[in-house]
N, C-alpha and C. Protein backbone atom coordinates (compact mmCIF):
# COMPACT_ATOMS: atom_id res chain seq x y z
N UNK A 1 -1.09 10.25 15.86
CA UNK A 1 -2.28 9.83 15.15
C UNK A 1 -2.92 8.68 15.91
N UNK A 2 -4.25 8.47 15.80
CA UNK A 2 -5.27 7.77 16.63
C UNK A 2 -4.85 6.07 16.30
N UNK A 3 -5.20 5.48 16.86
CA UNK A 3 -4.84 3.81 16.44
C UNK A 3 -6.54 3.77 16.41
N UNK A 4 -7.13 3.37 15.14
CA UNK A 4 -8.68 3.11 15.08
C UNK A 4 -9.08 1.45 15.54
N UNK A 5 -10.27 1.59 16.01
CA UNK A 5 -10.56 0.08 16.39
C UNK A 5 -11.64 -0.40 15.16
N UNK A 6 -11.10 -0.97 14.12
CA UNK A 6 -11.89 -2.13 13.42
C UNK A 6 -12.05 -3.50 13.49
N UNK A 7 -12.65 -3.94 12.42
CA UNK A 7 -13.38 -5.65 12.60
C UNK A 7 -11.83 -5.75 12.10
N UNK A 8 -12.13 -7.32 12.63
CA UNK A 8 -10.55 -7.89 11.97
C UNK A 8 -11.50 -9.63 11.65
N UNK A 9 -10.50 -10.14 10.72
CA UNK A 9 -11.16 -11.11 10.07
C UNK A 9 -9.44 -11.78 10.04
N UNK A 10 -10.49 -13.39 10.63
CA UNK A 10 -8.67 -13.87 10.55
C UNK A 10 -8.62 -15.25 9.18
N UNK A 11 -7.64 -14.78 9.02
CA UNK A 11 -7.61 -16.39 7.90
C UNK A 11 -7.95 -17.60 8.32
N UNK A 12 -8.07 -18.83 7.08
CA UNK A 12 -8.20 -20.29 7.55
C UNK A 12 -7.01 -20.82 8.48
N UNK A 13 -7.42 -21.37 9.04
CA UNK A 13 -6.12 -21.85 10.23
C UNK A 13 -5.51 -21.14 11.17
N UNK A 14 -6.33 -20.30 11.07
CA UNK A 14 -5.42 -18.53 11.79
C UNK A 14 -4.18 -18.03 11.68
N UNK A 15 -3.92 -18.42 9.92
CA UNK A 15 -2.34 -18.35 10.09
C UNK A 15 -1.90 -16.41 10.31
N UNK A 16 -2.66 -15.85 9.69
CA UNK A 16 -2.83 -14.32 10.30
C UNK A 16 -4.25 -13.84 10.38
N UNK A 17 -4.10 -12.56 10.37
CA UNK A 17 -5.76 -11.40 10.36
C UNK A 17 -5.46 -10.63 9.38
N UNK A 18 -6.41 -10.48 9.32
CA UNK A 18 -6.70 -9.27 8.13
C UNK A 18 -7.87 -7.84 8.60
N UNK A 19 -7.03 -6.93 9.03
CA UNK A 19 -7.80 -5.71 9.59
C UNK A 19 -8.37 -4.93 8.25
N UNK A 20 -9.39 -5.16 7.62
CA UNK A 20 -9.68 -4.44 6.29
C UNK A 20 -10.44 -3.24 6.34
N UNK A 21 -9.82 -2.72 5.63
CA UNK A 21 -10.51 -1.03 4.53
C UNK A 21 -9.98 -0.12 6.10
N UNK A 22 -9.42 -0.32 6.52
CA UNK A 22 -8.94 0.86 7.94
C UNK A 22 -8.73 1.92 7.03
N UNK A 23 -9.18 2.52 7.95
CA UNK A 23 -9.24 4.41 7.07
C UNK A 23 -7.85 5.15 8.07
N UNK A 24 -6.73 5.56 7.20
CA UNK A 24 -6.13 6.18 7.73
C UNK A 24 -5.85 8.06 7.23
N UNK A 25 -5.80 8.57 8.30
CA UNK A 25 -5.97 9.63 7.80
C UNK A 25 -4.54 10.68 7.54
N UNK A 26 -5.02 11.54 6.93
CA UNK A 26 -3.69 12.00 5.90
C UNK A 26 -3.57 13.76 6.86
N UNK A 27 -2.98 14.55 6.79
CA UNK A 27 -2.56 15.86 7.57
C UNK A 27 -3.86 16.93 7.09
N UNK A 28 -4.17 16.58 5.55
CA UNK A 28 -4.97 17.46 5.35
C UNK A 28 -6.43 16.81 5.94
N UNK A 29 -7.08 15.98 6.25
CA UNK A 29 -7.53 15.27 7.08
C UNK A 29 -8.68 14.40 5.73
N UNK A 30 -8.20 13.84 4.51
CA UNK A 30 -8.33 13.00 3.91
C UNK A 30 -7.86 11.35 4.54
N UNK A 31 -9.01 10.51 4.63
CA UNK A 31 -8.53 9.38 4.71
C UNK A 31 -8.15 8.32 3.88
N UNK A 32 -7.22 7.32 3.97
CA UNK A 32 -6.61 6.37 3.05
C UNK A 32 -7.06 4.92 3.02
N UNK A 33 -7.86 4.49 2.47
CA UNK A 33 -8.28 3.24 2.91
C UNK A 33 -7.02 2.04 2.36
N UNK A 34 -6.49 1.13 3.78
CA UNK A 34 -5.78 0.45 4.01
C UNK A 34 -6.05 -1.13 4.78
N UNK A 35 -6.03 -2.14 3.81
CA UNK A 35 -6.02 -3.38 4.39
C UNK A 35 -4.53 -3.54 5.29
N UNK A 36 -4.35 -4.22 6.38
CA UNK A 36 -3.76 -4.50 6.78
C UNK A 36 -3.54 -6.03 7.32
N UNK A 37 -2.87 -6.89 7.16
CA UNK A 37 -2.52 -8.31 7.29
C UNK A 37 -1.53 -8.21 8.34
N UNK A 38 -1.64 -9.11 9.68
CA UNK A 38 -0.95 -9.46 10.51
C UNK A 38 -0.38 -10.56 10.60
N UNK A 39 0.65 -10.94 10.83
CA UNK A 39 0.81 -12.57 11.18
C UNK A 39 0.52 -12.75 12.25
N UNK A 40 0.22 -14.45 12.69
CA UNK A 40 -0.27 -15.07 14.28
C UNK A 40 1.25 -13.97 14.86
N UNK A 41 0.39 -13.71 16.65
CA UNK A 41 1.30 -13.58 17.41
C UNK A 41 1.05 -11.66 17.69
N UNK A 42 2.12 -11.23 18.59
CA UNK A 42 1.79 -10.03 19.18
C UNK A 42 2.61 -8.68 18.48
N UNK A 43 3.65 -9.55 18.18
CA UNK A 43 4.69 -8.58 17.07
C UNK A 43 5.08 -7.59 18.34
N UNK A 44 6.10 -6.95 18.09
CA UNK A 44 5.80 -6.08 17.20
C UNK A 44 6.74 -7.07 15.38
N UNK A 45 6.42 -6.42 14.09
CA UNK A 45 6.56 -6.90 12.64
C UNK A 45 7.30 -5.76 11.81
N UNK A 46 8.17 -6.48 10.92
CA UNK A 46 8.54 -5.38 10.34
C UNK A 46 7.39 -5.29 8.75
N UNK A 47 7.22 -4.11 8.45
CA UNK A 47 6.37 -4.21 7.42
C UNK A 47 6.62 -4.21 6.00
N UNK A 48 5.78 -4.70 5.24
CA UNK A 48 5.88 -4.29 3.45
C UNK A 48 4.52 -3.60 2.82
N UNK A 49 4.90 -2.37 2.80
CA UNK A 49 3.84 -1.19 2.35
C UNK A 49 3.56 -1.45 0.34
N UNK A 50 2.66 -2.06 0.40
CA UNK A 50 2.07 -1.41 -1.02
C UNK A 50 1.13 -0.64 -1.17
N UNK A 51 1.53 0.73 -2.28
CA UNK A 51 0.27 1.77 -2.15
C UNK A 51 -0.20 1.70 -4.17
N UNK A 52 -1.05 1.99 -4.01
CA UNK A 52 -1.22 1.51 -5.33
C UNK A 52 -2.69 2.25 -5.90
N UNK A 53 -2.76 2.76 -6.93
CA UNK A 53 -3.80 3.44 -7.55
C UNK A 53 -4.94 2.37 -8.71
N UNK A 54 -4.74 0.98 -7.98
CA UNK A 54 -5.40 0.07 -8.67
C UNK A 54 -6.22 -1.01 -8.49
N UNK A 55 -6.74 -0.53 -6.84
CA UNK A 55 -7.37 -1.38 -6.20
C UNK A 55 -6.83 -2.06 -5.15
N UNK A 56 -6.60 -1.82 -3.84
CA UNK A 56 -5.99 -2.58 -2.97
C UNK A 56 -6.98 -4.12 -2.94
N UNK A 57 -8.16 -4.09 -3.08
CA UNK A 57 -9.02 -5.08 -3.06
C UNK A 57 -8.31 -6.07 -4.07
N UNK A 58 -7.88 -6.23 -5.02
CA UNK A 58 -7.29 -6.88 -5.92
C UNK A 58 -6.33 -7.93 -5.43
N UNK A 59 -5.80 -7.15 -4.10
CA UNK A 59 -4.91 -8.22 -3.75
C UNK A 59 -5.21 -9.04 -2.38
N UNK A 60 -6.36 -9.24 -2.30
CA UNK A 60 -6.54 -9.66 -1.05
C UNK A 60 -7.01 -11.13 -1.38
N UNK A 61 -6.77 -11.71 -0.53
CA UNK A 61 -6.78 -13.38 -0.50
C UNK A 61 -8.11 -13.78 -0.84
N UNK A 62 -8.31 -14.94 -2.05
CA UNK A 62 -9.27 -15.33 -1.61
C UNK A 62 -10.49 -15.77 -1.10
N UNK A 63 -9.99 -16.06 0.15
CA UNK A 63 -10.71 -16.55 1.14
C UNK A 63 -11.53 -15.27 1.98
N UNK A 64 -11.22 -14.13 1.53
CA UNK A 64 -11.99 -12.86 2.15
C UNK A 64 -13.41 -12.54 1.10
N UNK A 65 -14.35 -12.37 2.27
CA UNK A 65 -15.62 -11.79 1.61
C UNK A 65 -15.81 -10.85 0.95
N UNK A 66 -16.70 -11.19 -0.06
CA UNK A 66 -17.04 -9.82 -0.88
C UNK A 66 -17.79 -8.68 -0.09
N UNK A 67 -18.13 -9.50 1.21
CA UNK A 67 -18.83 -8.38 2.36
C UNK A 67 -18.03 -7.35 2.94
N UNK A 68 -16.87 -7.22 2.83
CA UNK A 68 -16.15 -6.60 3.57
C UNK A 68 -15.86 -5.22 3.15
N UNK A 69 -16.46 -5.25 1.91
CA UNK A 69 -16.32 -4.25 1.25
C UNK A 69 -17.21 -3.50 0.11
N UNK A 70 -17.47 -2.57 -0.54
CA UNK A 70 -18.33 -2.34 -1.79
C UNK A 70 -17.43 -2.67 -2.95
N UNK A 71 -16.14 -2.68 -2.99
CA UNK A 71 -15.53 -2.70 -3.91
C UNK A 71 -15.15 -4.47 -4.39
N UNK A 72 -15.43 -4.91 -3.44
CA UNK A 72 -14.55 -6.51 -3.29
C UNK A 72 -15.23 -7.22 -4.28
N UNK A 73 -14.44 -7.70 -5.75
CA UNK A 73 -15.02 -8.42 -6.41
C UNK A 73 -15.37 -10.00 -5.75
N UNK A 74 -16.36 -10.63 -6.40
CA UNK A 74 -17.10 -11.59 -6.32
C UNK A 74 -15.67 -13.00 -6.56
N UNK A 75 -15.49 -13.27 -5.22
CA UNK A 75 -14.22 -14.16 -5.34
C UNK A 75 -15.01 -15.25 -6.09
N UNK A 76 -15.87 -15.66 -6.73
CA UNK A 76 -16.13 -16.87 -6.97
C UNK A 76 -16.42 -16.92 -8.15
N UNK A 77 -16.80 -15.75 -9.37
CA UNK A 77 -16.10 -15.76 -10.82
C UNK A 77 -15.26 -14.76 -11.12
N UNK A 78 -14.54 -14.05 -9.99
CA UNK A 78 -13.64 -13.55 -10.60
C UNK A 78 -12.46 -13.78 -10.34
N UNK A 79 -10.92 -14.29 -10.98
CA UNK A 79 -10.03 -15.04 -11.08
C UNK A 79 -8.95 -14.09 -10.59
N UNK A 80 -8.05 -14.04 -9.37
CA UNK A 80 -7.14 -13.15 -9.32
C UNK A 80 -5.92 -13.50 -10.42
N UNK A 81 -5.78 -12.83 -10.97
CA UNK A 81 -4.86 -12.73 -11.66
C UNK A 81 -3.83 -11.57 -11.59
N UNK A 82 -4.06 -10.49 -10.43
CA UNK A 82 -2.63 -9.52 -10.15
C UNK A 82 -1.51 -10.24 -10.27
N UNK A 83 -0.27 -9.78 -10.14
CA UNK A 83 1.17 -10.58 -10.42
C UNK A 83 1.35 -10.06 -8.52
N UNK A 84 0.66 -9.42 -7.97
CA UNK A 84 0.80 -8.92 -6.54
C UNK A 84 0.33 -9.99 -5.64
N UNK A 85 -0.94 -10.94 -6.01
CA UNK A 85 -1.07 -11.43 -4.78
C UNK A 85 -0.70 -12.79 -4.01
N UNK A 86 0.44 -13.25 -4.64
CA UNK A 86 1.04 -13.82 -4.33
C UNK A 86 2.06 -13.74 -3.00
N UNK A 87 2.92 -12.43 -3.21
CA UNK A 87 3.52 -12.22 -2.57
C UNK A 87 2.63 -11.41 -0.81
N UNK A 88 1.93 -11.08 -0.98
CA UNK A 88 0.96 -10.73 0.16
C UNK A 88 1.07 -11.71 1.03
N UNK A 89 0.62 -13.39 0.71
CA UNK A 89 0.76 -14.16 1.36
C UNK A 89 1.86 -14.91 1.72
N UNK A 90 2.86 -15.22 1.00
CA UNK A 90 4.40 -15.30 0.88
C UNK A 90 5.22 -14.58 2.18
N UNK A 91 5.23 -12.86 2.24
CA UNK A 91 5.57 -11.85 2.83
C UNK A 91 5.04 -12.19 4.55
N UNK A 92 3.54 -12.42 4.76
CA UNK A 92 3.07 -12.95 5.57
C UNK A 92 3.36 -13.79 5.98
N UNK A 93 3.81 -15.30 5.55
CA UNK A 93 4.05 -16.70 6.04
C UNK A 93 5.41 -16.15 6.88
N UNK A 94 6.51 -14.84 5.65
CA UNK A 94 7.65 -14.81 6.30
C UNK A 94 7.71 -13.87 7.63
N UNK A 95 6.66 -13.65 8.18
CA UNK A 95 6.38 -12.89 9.47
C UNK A 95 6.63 -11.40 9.35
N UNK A 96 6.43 -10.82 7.94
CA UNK A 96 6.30 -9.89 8.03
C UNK A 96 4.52 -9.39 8.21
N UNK A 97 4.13 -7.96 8.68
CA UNK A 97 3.00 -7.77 8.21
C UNK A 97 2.87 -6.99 6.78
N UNK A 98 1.87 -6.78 6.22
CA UNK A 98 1.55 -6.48 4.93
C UNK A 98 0.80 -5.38 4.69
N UNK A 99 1.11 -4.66 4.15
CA UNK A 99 -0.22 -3.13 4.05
C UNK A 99 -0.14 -2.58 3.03
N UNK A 100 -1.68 -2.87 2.57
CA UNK A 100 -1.84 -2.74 1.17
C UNK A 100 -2.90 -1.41 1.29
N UNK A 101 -2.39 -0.22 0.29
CA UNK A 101 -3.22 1.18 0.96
C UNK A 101 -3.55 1.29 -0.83
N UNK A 102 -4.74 1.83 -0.83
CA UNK A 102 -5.37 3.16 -1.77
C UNK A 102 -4.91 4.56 -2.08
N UNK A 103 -4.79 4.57 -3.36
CA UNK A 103 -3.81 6.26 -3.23
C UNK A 103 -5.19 7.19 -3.21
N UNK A 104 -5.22 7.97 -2.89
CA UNK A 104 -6.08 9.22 -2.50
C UNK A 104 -6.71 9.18 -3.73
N UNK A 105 -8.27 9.65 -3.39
CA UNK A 105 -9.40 9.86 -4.44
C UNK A 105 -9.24 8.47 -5.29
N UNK A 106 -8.88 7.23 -4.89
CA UNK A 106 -9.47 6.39 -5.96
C UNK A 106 -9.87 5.10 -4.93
N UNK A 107 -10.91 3.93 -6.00
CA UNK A 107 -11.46 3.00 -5.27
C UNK A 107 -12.00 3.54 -3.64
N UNK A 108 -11.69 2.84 -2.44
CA UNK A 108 -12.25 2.95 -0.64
C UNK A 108 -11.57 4.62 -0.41
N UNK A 109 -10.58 5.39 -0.97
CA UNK A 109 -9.79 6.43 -0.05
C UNK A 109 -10.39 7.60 -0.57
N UNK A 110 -10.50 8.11 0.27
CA UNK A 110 -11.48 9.45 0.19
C UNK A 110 -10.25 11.00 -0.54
N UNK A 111 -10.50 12.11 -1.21
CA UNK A 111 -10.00 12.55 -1.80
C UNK A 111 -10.02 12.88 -3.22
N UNK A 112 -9.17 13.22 -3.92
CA UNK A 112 -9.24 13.55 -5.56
C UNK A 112 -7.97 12.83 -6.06
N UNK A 113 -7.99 12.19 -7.00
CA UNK A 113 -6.08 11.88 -7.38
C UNK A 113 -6.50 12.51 -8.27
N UNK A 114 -4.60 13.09 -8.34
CA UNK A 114 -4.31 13.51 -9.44
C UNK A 114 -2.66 13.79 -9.89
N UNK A 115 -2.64 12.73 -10.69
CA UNK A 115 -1.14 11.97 -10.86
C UNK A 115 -0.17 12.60 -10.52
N UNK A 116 0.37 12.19 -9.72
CA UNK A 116 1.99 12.59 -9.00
C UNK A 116 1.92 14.17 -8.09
N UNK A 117 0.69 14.11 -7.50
CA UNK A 117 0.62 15.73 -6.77
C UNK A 117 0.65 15.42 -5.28
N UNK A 118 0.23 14.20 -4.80
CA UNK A 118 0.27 13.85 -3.55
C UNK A 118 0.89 12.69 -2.64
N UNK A 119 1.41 11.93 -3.68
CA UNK A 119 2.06 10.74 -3.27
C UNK A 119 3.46 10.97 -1.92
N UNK A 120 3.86 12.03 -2.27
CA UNK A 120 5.09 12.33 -1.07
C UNK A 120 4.52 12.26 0.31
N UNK A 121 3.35 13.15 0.22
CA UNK A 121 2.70 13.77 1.50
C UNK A 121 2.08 12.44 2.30
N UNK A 122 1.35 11.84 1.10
CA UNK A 122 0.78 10.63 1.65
C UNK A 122 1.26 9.26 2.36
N UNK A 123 2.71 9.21 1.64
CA UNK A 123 3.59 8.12 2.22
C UNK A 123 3.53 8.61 3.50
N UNK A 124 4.65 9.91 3.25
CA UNK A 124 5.17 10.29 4.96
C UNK A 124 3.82 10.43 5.97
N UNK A 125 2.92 10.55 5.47
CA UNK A 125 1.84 10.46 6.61
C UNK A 125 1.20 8.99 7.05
N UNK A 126 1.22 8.32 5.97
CA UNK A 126 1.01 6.87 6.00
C UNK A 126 1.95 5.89 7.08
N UNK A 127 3.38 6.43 6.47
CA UNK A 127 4.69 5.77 7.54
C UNK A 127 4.50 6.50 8.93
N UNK A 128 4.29 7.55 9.09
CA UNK A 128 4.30 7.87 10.52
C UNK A 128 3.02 7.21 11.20
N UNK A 129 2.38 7.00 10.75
CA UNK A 129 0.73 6.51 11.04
C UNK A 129 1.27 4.72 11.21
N UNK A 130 1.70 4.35 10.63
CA UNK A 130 2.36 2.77 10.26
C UNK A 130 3.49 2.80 11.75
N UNK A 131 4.29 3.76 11.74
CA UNK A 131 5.33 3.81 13.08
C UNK A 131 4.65 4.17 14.14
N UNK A 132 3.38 4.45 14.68
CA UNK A 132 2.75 4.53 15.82
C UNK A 132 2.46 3.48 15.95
N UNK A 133 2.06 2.70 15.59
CA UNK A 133 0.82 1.36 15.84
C UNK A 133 1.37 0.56 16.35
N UNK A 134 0.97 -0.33 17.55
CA UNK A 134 1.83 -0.95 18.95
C UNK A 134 2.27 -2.18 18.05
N UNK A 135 1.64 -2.79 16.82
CA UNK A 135 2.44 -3.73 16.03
C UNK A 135 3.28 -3.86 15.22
N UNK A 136 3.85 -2.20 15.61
CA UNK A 136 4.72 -2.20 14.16
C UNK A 136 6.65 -2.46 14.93
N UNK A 137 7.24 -2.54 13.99
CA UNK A 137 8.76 -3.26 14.67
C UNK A 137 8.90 -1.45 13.92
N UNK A 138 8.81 -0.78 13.16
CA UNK A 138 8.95 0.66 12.58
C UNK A 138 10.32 0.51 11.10
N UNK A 139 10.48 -0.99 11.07
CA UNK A 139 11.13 -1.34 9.82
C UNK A 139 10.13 -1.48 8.77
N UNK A 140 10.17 -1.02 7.65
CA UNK A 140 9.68 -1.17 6.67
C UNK A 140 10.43 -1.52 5.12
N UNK A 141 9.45 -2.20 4.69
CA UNK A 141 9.99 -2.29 3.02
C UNK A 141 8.82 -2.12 2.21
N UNK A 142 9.14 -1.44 0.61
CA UNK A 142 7.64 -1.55 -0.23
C UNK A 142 7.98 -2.60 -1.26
N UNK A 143 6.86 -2.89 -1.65
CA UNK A 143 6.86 -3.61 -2.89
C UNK A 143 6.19 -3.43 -4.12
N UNK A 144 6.20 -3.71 -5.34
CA UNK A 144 5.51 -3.41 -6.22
C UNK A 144 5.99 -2.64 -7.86
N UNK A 145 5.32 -3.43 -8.95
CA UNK A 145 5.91 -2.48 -10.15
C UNK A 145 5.08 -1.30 -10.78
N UNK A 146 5.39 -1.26 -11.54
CA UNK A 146 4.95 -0.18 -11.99
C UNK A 146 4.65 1.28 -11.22
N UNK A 147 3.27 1.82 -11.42
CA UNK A 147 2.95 2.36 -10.30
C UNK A 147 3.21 2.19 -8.65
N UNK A 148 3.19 1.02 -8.74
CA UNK A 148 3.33 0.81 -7.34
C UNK A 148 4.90 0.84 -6.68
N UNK A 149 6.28 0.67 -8.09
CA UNK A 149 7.11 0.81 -8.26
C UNK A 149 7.83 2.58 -8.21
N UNK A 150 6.78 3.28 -8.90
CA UNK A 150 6.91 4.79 -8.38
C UNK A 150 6.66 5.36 -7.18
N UNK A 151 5.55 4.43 -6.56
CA UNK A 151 5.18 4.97 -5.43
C UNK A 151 6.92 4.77 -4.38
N UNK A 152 7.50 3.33 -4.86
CA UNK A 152 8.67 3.29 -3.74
C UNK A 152 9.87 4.34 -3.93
N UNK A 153 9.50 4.83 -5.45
CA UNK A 153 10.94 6.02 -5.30
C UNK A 153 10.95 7.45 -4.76
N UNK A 154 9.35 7.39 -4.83
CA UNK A 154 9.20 8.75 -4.23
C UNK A 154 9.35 8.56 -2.38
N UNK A 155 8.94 7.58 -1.99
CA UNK A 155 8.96 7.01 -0.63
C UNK A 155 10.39 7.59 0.05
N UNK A 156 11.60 6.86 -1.41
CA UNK A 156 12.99 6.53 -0.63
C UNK A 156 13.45 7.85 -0.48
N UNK A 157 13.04 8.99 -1.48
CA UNK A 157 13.68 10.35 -1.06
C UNK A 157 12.77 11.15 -0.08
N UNK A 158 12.39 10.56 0.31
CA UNK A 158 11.68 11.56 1.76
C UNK A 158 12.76 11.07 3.14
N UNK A 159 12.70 11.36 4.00
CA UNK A 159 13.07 11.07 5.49
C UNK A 159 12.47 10.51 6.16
N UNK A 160 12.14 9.26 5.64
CA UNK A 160 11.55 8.22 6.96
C UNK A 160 12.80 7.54 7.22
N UNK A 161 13.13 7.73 8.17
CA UNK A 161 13.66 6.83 9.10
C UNK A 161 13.61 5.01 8.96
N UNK A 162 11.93 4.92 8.88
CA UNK A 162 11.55 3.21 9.01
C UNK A 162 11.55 2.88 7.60
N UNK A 163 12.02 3.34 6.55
CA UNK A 163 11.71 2.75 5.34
C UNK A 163 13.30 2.33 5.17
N UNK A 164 13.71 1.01 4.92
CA UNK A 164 14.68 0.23 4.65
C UNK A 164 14.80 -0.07 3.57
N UNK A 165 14.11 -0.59 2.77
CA UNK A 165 14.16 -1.13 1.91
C UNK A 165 12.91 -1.09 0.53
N UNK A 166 13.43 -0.78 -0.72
CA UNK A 166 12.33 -0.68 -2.01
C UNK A 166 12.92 -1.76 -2.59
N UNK A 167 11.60 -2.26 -4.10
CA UNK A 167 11.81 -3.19 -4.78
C UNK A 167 11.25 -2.83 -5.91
N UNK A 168 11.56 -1.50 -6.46
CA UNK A 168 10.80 -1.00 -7.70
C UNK A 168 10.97 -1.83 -9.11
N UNK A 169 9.80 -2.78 -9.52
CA UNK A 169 10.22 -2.99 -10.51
C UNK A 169 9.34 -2.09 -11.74
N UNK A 170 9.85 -2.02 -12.77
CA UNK A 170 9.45 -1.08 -13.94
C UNK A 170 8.79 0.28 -13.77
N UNK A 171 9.36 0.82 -12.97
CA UNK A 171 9.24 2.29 -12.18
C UNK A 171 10.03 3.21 -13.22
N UNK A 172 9.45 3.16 -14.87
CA UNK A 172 10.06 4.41 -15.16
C UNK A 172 9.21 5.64 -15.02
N UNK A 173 8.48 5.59 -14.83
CA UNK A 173 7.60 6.81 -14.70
C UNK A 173 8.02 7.21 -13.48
N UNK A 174 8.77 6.75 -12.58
CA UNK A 174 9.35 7.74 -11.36
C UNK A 174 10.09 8.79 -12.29
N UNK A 175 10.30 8.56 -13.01
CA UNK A 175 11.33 9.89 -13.57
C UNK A 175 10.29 10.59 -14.85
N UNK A 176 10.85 12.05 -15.02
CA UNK A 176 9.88 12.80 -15.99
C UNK A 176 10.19 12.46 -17.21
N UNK A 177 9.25 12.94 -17.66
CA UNK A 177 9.83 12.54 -19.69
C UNK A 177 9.34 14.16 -20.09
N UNK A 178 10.63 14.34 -20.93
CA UNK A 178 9.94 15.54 -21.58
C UNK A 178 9.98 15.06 -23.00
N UNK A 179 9.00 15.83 -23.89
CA UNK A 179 8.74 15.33 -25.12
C UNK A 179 8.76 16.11 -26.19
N UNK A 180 9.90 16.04 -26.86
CA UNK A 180 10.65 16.86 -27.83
C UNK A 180 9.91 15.93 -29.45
N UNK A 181 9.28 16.64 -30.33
CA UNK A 181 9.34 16.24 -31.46
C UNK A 181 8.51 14.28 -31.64
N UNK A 182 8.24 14.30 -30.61
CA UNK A 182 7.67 12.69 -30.60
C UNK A 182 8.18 11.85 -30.29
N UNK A 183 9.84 12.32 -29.54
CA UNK A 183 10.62 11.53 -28.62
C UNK A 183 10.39 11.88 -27.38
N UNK A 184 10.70 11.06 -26.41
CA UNK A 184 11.03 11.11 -24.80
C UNK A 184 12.44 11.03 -24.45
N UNK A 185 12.79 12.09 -23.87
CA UNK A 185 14.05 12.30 -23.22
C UNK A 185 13.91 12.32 -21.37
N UNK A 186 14.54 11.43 -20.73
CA UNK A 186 13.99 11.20 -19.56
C UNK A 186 15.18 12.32 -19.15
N UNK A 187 14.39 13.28 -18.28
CA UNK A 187 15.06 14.48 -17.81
C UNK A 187 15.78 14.49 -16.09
N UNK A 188 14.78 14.40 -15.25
CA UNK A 188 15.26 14.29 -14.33
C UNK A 188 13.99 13.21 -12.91
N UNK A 189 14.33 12.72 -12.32
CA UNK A 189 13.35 12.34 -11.37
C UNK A 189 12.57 13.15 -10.80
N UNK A 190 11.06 12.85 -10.76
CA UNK A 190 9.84 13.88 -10.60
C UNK A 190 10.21 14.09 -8.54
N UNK A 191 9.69 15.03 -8.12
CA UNK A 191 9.51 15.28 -6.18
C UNK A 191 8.38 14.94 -6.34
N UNK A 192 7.40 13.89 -6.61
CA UNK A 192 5.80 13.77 -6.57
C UNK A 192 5.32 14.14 -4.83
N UNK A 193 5.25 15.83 -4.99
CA UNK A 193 4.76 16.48 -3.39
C UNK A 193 3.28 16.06 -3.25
């Protein structure tokens, strides 16, 4: 897969860059829109993938323009309050890089979502796309709850190689519920292909 050349925008002090809305593209030839955060220096980095169906813009610092994007709320009355973007910059200081992606058909990524039909395909195309790029060390970890917590279980049963490490918190919806009588009986873990 192609390594694309975008704007890159670096933080105050240059403590990293921020390569934003990179469109990465998927097998069926849907693209994924993906911020990417570097730390100073040439790397290669090991990474922390968040994919998330809730706005990657949400978690971006700050100190980034609302220009950078159509979606980028107005940093100056609107208050981040994700429980995510903390660690973006945290993750960063610790020399990892950071990549925060769009799940297909929602917010910057081009496509249709439609819950739990593409998330497999998209990782493994995302990580191989993530293991080409001359900055990557090809270690990876994800982060994130909920949704973003499902996205890491479907991640860990595929065969990437570079994925080391998940941190699913409140990821029950990785697993199915079937619904008997107005109860939930959690049956077995979903293959979200």
């Amino acid at each position: 897969m192609a390594v694309i050349p975008i704007q890159t925008l670096s933080a105050p002090e240059g403590a990293y860059r921020l390569l934003p809305s990179v469109k990465v593209p998927m097998r069926d030839g849907v693209n994924l829109s993906t911020d990417i955060y570097l730390p100073s220096g040439h790397g290669p980095f090991p990474i922390i993938l968040v994919r998330t169906p809730y706005d990657k813009n949400t978690l971006r610092p700050n100190w980034v323009s609302k220009k950078t994007s159509p979606f980028v709320y107005d940093v100056e009355s609107t208050p981040r309050t994700c429980s995510c973007t903390g660690p973006v910059e945290v993750y960063i200081n610790a020399g990892y890089a950071v990549v925060t992606q769009d799940f297909r058909g929602v917010f910057e990524s081009e496509g249709i979502f439609k819950y739990a039909k593409s998330e497999r395909r998209d990782f493994e195309d995302t990580a191989k796309w993530l293991d080409a790029q001359s900055w990557s060390a090809r270690r990876m970890g994800m982060w994130g709850c909920s949704y973003l917590g499902n996205a890491q279980v479907v991640g860990a049963v595929t065969d990437t190689l570079s994925l080391k490490a998940i941190t699913p918190m409140a990821a029950a919806g990785a697993f199915s519920l079937k619904i008997h009588g107005g109860l939930a009986d959690v049956v077995q873990p979903v293959e979200m292909t």
